[in-house]
Protein backbone atom coordinates (compact mmCIF):
# COMPACT_ATOMS: atom_id res chain seq x y z
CA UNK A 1 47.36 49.31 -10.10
CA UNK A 2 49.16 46.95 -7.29
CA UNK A 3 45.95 46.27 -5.72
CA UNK A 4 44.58 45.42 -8.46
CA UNK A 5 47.29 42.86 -9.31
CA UNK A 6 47.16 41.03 -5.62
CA UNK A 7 43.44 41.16 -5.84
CA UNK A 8 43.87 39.06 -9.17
CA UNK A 9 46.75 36.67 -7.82
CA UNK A 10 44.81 36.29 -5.02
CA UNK A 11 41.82 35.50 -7.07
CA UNK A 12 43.95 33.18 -9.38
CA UNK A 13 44.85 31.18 -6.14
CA UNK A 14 41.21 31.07 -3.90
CA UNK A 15 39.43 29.83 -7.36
CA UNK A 16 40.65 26.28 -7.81
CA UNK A 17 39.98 26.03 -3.99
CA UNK A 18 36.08 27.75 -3.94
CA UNK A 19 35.51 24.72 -6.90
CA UNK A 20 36.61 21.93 -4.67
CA UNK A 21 34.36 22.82 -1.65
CA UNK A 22 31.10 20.86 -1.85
CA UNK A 23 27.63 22.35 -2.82
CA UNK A 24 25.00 22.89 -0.81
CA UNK A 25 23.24 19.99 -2.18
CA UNK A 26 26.25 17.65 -1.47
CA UNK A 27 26.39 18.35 1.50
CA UNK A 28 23.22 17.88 2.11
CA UNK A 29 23.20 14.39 -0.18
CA UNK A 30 26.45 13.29 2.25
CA UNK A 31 24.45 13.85 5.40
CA UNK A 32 21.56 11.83 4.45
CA UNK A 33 23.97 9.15 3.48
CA UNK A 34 25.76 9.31 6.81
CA UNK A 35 22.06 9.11 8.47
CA UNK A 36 21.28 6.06 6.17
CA UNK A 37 24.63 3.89 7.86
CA UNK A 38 23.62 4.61 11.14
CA UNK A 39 19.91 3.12 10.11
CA UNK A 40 21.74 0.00 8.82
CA UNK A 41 21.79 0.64 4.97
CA UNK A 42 24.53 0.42 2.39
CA UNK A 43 24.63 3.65 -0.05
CA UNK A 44 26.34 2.47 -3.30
CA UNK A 45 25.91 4.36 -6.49
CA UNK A 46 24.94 2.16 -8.97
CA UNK A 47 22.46 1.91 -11.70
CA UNK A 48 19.28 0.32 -11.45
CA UNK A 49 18.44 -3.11 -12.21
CA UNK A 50 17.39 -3.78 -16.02
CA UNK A 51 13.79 -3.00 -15.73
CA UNK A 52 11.85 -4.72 -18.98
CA UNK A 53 11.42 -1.47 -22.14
CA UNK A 54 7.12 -2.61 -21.45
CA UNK A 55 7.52 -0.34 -18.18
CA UNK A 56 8.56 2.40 -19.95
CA UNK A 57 10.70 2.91 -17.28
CA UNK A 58 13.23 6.15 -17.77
CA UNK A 59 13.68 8.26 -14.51
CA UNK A 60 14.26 11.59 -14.67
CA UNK A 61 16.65 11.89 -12.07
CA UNK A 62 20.35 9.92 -10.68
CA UNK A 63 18.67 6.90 -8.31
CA UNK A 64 20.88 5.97 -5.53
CA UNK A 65 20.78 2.42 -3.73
CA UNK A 66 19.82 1.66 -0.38
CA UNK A 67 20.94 -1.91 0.37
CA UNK A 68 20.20 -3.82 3.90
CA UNK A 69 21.15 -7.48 4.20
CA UNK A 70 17.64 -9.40 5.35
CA UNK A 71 17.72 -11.25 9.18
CA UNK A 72 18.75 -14.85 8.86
CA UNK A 73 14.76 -16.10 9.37
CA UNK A 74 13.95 -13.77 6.40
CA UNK A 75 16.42 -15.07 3.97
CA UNK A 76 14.53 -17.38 1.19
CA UNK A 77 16.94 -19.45 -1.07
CA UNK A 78 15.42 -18.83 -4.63
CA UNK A 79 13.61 -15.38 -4.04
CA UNK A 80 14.15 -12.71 -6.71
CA UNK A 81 11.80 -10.04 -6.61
CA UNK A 82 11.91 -6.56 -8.52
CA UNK A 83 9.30 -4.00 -8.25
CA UNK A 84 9.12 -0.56 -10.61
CA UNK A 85 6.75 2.56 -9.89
CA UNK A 86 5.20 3.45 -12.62
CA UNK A 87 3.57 6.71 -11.73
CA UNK A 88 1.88 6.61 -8.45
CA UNK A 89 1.56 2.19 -8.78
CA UNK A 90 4.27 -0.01 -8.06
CA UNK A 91 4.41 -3.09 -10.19
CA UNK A 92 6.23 -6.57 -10.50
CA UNK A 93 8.40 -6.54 -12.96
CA UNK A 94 8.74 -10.61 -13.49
CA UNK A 95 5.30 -11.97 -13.14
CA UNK A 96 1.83 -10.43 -11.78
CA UNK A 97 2.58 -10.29 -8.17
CA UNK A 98 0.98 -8.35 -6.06
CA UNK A 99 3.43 -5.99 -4.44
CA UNK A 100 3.69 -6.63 -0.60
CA UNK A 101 1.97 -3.96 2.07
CA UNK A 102 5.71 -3.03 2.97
CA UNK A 103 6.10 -1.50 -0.04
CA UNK A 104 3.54 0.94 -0.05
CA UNK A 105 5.49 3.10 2.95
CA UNK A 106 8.58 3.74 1.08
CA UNK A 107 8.32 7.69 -0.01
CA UNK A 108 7.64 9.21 -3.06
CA UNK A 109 11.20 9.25 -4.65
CA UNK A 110 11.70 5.17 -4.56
CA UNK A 111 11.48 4.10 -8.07
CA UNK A 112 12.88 0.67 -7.72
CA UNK A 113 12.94 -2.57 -4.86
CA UNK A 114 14.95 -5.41 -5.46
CA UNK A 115 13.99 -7.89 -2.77
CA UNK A 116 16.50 -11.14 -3.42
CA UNK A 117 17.38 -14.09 -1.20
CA UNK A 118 19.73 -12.06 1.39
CA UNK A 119 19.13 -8.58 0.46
CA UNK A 120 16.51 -5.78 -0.21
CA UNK A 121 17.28 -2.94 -2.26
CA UNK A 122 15.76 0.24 -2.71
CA UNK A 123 16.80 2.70 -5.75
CA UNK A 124 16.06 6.20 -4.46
CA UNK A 125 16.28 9.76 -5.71
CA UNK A 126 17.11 10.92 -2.41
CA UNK A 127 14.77 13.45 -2.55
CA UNK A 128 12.60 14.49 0.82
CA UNK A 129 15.43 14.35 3.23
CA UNK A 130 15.75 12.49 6.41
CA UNK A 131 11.74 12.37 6.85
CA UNK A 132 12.10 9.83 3.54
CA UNK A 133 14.83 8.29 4.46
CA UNK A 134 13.48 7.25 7.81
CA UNK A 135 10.42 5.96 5.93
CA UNK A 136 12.52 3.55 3.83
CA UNK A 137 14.09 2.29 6.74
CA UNK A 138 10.64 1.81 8.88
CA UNK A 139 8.91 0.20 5.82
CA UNK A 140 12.08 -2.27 5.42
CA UNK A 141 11.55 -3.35 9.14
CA UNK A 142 8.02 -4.64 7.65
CA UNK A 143 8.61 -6.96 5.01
CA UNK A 144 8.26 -10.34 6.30
C-alpha cells in the first residue's frame, strides 16, 4: 500500500512536467525553423494574406511564413505581387500574370508567395523537412 502511494505522488508530480516537454513534431518544426535563420529567412506565424473567395482557397493545414528582405537592386517601389496554388497551378491572385519561373521550385507544401517592394514571402506548411526548406531558399535566390 506505501508503494503504491509514492508511485502516485510521484506520478502526481512527473505529469505536469511530461506535458510541458515538446512533441516529436515540435521538435522537429523548431529545428527546421532554426535551419530556415541560418538560410536568411524570418519564421513568423501569421495568417495568410486575404486571398479573393474565387480561389476557393481554404488550406487544410496551419501555413507558416517564410519572409527574406529582397537585395537593394531587386527592390521595385510599387510591386505587390500575390500568388495562390490552387491544386498543382499557382495563380495570380490580382490580375492574369503569369507566375515567374522562380516560383515553380518552391516544394509541394507552399500555398502562398507574397512578392512586395522589399520583401518575398512564402506561406508554408512546413511539411517535407529540410530537403523543402532548402528548395524555398534556392528558388528565392532566383527571382530577379
Amino acid at each position: 500500500m506505501v508503494y503504491l502511494l509514492i508511485l502516485l505522488g510521484l506520478a502526481v508530480v512527473i505529469a505536469p512536467l511530461m506535458s510541458a516537454m515538446p512533441s516529436k513534431g515540435q521538435r522537429r518544426k523548431a529545428a527546421i525553423r532554426d535551419e530556415a535563420r541560418q538560410h536568411g529567412l524570418r519564421v513568423s506565424i501569421r495568417p495568410p494574406p486575404e486571398i479573393p473567395p474565387r480561389f476557393r482557397f481554404f488550406p487544410d493545414t496551419e501555413l507558416v511564413c517564410y519572409e527574406r528582405l529582397l537585395p537593394k537592386a531587386l527592390q521595385v517601389t510599387g510591386r505587390q505581387f500575390r500568388y495562390v496554388r490552387i491544386q498543382a497551378d499557382w495563380q495570380s491572385v490580382f490580375d492574369d500574370f503569369t507566375p515567374p519561373d522562380w516560383i515553380q521550385r518552391l516544394p509541394g507544401g507552399a500555398q502562398v508567395v507574397e512578392l512586395s517592394e522589399r520583401n518575398v514571402s512564402i506561406f508554408w506548411d512546413e511539411r517535407g523537412g529540410p530537403e523543402a526548406l532548402d528548395q524555398i531558399a534556392q528558388a528565392i535566390e532566383f527571382i530577379d
